[in-house]
Protein backbone atom coordinates (compact mmCIF):
# COMPACT_ATOMS: atom_id res chain seq x y z
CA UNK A 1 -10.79 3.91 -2.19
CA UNK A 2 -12.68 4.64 -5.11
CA UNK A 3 -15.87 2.96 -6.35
CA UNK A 4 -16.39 1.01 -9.93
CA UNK A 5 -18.26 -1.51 -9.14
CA UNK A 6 -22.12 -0.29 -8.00
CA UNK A 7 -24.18 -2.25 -5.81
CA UNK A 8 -27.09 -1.18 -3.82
CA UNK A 9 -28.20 -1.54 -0.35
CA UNK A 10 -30.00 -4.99 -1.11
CA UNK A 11 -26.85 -6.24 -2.53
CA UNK A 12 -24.74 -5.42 0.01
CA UNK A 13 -27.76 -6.46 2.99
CA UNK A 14 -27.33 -10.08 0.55
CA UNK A 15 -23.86 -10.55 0.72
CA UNK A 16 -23.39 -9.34 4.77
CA UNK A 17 -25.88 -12.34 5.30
CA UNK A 18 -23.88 -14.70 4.14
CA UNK A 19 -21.41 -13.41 7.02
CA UNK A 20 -24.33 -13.49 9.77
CA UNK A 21 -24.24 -9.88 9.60
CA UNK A 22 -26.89 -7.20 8.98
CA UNK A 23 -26.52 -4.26 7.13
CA UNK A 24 -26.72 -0.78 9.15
CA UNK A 25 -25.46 1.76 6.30
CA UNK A 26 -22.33 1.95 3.76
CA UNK A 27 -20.43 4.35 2.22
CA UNK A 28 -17.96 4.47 -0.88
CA UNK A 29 -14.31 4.80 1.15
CA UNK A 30 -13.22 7.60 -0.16
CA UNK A 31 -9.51 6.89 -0.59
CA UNK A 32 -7.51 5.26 -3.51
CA UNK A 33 -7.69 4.21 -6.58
CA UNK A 34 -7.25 0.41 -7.95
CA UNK A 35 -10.42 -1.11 -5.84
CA UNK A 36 -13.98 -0.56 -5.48
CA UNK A 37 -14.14 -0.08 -1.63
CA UNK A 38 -17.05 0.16 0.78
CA UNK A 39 -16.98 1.56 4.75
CA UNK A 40 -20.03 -0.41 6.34
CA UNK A 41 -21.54 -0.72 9.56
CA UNK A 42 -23.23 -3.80 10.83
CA UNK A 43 -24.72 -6.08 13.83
CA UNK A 44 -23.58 -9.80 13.88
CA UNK A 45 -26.76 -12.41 15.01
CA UNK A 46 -26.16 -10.85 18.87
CA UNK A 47 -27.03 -7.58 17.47
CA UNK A 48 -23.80 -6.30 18.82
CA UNK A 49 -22.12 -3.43 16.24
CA UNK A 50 -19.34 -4.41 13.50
CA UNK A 51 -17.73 -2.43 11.45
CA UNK A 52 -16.46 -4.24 7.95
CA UNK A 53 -14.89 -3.33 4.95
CA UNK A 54 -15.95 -4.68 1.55
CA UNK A 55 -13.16 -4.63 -1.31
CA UNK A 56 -14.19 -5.69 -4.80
CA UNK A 57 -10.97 -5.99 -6.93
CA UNK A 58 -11.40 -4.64 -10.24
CA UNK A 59 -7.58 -6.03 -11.69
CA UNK A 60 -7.27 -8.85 -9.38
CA UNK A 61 -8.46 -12.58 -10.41
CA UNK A 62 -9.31 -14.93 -7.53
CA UNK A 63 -6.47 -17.07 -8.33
CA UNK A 64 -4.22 -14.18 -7.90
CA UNK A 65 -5.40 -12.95 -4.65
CA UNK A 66 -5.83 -16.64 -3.02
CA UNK A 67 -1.92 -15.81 -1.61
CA UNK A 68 -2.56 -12.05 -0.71
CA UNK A 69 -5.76 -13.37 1.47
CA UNK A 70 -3.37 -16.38 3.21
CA UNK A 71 -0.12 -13.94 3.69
CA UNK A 72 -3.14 -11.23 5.75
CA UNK A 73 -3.73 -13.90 7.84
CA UNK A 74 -0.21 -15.39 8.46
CA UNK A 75 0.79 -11.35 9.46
CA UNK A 76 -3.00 -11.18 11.61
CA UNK A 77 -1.77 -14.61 13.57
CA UNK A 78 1.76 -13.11 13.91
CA UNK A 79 0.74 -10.09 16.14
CA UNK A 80 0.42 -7.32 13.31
CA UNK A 81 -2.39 -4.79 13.28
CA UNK A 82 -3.48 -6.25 10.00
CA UNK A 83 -7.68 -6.71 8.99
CA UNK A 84 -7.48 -10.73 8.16
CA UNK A 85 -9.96 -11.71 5.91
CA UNK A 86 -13.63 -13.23 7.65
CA UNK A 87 -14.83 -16.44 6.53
CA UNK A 88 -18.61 -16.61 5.53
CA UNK A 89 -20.86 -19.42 6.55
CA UNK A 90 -19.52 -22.05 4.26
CA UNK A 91 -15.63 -21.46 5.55
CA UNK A 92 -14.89 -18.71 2.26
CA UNK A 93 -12.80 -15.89 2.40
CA UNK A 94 -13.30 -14.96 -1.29
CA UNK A 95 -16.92 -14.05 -2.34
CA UNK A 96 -18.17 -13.53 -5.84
CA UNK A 97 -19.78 -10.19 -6.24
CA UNK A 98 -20.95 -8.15 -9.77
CA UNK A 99 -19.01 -11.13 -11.31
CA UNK A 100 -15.58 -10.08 -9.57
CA UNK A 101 -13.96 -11.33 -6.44
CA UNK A 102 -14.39 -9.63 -3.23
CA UNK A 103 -13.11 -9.59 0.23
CA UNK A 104 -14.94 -8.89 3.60
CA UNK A 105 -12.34 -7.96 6.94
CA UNK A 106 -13.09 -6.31 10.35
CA UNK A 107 -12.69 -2.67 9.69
CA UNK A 108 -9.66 -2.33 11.71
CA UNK A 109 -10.51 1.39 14.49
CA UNK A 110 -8.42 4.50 13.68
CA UNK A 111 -8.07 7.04 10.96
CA UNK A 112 -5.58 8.01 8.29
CA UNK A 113 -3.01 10.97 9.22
CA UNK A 114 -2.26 13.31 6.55
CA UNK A 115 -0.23 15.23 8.40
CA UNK A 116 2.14 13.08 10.12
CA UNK A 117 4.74 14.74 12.56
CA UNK A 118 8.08 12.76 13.81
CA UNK A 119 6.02 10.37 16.23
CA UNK A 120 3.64 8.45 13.30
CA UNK A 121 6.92 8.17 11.66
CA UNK A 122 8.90 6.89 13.93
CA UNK A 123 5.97 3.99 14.70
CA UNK A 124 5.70 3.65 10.37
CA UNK A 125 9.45 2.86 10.97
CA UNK A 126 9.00 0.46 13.47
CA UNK A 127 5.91 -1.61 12.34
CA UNK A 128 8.31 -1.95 9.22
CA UNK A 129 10.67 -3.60 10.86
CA UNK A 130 8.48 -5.53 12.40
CA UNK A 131 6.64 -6.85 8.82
CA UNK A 132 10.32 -7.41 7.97
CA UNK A 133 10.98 -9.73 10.35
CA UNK A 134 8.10 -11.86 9.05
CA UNK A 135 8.55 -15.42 7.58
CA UNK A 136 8.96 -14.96 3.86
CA UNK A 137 7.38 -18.39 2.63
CA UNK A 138 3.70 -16.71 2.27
CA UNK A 139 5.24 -14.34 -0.07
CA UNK A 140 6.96 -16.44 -2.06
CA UNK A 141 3.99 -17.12 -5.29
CA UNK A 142 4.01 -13.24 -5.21
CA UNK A 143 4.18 -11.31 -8.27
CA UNK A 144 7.81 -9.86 -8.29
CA UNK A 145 8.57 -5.88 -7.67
CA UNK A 146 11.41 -5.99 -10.26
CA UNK A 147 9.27 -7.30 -12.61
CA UNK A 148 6.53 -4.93 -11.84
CA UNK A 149 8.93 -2.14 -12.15
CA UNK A 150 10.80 -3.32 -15.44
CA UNK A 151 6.77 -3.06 -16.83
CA UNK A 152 6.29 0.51 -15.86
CA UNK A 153 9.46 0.68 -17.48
CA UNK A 154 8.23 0.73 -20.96
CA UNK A 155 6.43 3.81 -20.43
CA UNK A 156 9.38 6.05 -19.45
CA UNK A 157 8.92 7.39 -23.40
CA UNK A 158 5.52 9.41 -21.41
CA UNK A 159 8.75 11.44 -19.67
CA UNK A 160 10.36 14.50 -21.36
CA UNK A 161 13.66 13.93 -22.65
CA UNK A 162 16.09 14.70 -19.24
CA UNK A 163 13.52 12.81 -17.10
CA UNK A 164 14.11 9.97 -19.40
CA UNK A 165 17.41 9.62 -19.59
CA UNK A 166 17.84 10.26 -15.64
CA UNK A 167 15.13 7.30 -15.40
CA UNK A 168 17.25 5.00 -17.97
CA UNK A 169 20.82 5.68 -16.28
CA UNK A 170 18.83 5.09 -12.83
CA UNK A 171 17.53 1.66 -13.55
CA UNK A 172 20.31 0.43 -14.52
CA UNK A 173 22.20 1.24 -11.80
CA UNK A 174 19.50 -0.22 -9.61
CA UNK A 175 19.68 -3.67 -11.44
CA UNK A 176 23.03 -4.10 -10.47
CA UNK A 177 21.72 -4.27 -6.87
CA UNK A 178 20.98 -7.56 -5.67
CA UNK A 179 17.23 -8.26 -5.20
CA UNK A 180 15.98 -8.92 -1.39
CA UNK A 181 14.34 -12.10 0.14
CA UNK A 182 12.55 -9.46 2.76
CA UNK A 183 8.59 -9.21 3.14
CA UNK A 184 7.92 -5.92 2.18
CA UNK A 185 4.75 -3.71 1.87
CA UNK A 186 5.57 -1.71 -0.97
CA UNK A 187 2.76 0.57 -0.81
CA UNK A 188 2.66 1.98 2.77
CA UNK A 189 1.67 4.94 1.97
CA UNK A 190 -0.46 7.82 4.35
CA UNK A 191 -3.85 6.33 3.15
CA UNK A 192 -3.06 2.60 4.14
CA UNK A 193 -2.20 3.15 7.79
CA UNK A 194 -4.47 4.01 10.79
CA UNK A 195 -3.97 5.66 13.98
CA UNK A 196 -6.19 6.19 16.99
CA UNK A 197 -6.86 9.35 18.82
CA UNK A 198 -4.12 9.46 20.98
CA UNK A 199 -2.13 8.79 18.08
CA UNK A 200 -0.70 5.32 18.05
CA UNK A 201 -0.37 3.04 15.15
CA UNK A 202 -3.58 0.96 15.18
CA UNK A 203 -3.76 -0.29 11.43
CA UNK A 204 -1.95 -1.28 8.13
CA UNK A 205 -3.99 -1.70 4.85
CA UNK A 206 -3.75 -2.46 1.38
CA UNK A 207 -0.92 -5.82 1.07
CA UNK A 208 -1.72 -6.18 -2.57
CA UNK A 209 1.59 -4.86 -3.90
CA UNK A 210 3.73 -6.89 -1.09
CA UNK A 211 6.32 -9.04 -2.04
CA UNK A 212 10.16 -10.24 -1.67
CA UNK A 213 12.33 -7.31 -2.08
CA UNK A 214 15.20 -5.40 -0.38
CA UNK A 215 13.99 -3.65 3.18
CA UNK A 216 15.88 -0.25 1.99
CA UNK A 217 13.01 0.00 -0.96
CA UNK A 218 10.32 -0.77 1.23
CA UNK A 219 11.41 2.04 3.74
CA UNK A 220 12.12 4.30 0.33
CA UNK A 221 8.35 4.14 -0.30
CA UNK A 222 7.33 5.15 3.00
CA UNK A 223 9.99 8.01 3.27
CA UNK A 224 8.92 9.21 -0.49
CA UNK A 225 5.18 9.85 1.51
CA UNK A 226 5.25 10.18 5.09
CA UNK A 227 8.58 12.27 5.23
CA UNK A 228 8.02 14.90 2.34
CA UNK A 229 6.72 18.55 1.96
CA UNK A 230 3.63 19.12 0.00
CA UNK A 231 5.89 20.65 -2.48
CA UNK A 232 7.60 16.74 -3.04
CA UNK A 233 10.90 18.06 -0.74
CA UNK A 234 12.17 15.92 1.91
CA UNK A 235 11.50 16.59 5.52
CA UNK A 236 15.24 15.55 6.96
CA UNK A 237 13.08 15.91 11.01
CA UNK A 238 10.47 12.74 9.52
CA UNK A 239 12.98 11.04 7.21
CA UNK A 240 15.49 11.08 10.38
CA UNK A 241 12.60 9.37 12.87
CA UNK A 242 11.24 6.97 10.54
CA UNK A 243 14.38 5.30 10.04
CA UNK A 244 15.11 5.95 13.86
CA UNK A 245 12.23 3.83 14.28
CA UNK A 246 13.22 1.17 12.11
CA UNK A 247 16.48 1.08 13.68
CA UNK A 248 15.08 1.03 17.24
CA UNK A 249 12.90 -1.94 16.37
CA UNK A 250 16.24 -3.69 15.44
CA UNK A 251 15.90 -3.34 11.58
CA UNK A 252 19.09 -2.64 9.45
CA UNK A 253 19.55 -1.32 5.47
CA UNK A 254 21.92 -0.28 3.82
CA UNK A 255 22.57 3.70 3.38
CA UNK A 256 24.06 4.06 0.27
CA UNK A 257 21.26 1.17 -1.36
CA UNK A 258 18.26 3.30 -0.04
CA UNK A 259 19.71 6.57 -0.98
CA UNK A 260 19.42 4.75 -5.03
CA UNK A 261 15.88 2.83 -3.42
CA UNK A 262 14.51 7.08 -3.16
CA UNK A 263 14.65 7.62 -6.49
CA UNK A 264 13.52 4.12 -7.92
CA UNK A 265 10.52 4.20 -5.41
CA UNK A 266 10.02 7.95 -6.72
CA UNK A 267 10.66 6.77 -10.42
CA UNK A 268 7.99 3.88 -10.02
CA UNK A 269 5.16 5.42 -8.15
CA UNK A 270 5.36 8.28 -11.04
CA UNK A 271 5.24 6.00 -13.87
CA UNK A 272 2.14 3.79 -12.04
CA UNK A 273 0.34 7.05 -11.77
CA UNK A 274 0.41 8.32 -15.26
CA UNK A 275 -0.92 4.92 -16.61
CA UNK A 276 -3.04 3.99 -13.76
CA UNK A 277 -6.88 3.55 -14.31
CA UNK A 278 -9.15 6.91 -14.36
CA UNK A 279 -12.43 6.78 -14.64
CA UNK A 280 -15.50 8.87 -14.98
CA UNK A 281 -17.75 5.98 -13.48
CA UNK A 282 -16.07 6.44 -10.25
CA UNK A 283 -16.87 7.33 -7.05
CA UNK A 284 -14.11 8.73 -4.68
CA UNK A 285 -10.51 9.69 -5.16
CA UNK A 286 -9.95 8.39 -8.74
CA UNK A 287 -6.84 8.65 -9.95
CA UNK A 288 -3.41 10.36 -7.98
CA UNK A 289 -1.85 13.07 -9.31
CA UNK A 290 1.46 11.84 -11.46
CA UNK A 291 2.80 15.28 -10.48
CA UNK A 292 3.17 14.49 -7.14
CA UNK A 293 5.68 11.85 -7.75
CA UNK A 294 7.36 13.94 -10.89
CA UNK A 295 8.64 16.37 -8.05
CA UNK A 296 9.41 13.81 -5.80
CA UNK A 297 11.75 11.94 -8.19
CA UNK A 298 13.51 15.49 -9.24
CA UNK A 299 14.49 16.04 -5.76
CA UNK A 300 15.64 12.36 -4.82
CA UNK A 301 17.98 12.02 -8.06
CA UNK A 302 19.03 15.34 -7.77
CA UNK A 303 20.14 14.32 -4.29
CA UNK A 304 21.72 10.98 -5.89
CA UNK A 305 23.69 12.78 -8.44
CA UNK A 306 25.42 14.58 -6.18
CA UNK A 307 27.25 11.90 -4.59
CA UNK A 308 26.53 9.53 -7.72
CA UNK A 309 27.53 8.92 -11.42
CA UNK A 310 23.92 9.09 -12.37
């Protein structure tokens, strides 16, 4: 993730302490673009290694992420390969750093694939069934998706004049559809999941846009990233084992709701990009490209107006 925040080594050696840990080196992660994110390497008071991942959350108030930081460690307890937050020496999971909140969690081992074949999608596919499966109740004070959504919304008039009137007829069509009561990710994308060198599924990162939603969106989020061309064109061989994988771990959707779920998901991620926050202070990945997700959404409501009064 990107940096905003700077601190410097005796910053970072001041807050590790308050963890029992001692700082080795850090770097700025250099992968999204909300968060100011650093990669650090450690030894606890045995002088054994630990790697940790500080997160200071530039939009995020502490009030606001108290029920992100209990639903990691509901899913941690529950068997998922998910970094629970670590408690300091007075029991606190939520630090005060540069006057913002901040999280520290084991750095969980594995690296991002951005080039996944049919195998990482196939175990995407199945760890979402499993997150599906999860007890809802910690998501329940989460901000809603629809809501979310109907915000981006208002800046459909930054689309040119087809693109905006595709985007109108598809939202409406999409609020007819009931909303889910489903723990969902919504932002499992190639850059918040890990895999180890023999290529299994070791991590998932980033729950600050989960929420109670419909499964078909969740898995229209993932699909719109790990199962398309460079070019935005779906890849039928990744689409077809992601879901395979989802099905296999005994999850079920709806066809027809996540063939409408491509193009919101596609609709959404486009409109988040061209208003998200760019910066020349930062350090890292900055901003995504809104381009990305313009060609995306062309070839998902293309395919939806084929079969579709769109």
């Amino acid at each position: 993730m990107s940096v905003y925040t700077r601190l410097d080594d005796s910053e970072l050696a001041s807050l590790l302490d308050e963890y029992d840990l001692r700082l080795e080196s850090a770097q700025a992660a250099p992968h999204g673009i909300e968060n100011s994110t650093w990669l650090i390497q450690a030894r606890d008071r045995y002088q054994y290694p630990r790697a940790v991942v500080l997160t200071v959350f530039e939009r995020f108030s502490e009030a606001t992420l108290s029920p992100y930081l209990t639903l990691l460690s509901t899913l941690a307890q529950g068997g998922l390969p998910v970094p629970a937050p670590l408690l300091d020496r007075a029991g606190r999971s939520l630090r005060k750093v540069a006057g913002k909140p901040a999280v520290l969690v084991p750095r969980l081992p594995g690296q991002h694939c951005f080039r996944p074949d049919s195998e990482h999608c196939r175990q995407v596919g199945a760890l979402l069934a499993a997150l599906h499966r999860q007890p809802s109740a910690p998501a329940r004070t989460l901000p809603d998706e629809r809501a979310r959504l109907a915000g981006f919304a208002e800046h459909l008039c930054r689309l040119g004049d087809d693109d905006r009137r595709h985007a109108r007829r598809l939202l409406q069509h999409w609020r007819k559809v009931p909303p889910g009561e489903v723990l969902i990710h919504g932002d499992l994308f190639r850059d918040n999941a890990l895999f180890n060198d023999s290529g299994r599924l070791t991590g998932v990162l980033d729950f600050y846009n989960a929420c109670l939603e419909r499964p078909e969106y969740d898995l229209a989020v993932a699909l719109n990233d790990w199962a398309v061309s460079a070019e935005g064109r779906p890849v039928p061989r990744r689409e077809a084992a992601l879901l395979a994988g989802y099905r296999e771990a005994d999850g079920v959707y709806e066809p027809a709701v996540l063939e409408l779920a491509l193009a919101v998901a596609a609709l959404r991620f486009w409109l988040s990009r061209l208003i998200g926050p760019v910066s020349g202070d930062a350090e890292g990945q900055g901003s995504k490209d809104p381009a990305e997700y313009s060609r995306i959404f062309g070839y998902r409501f293309e395919a939806l107006s084929q079969r579709y009064d769109v």
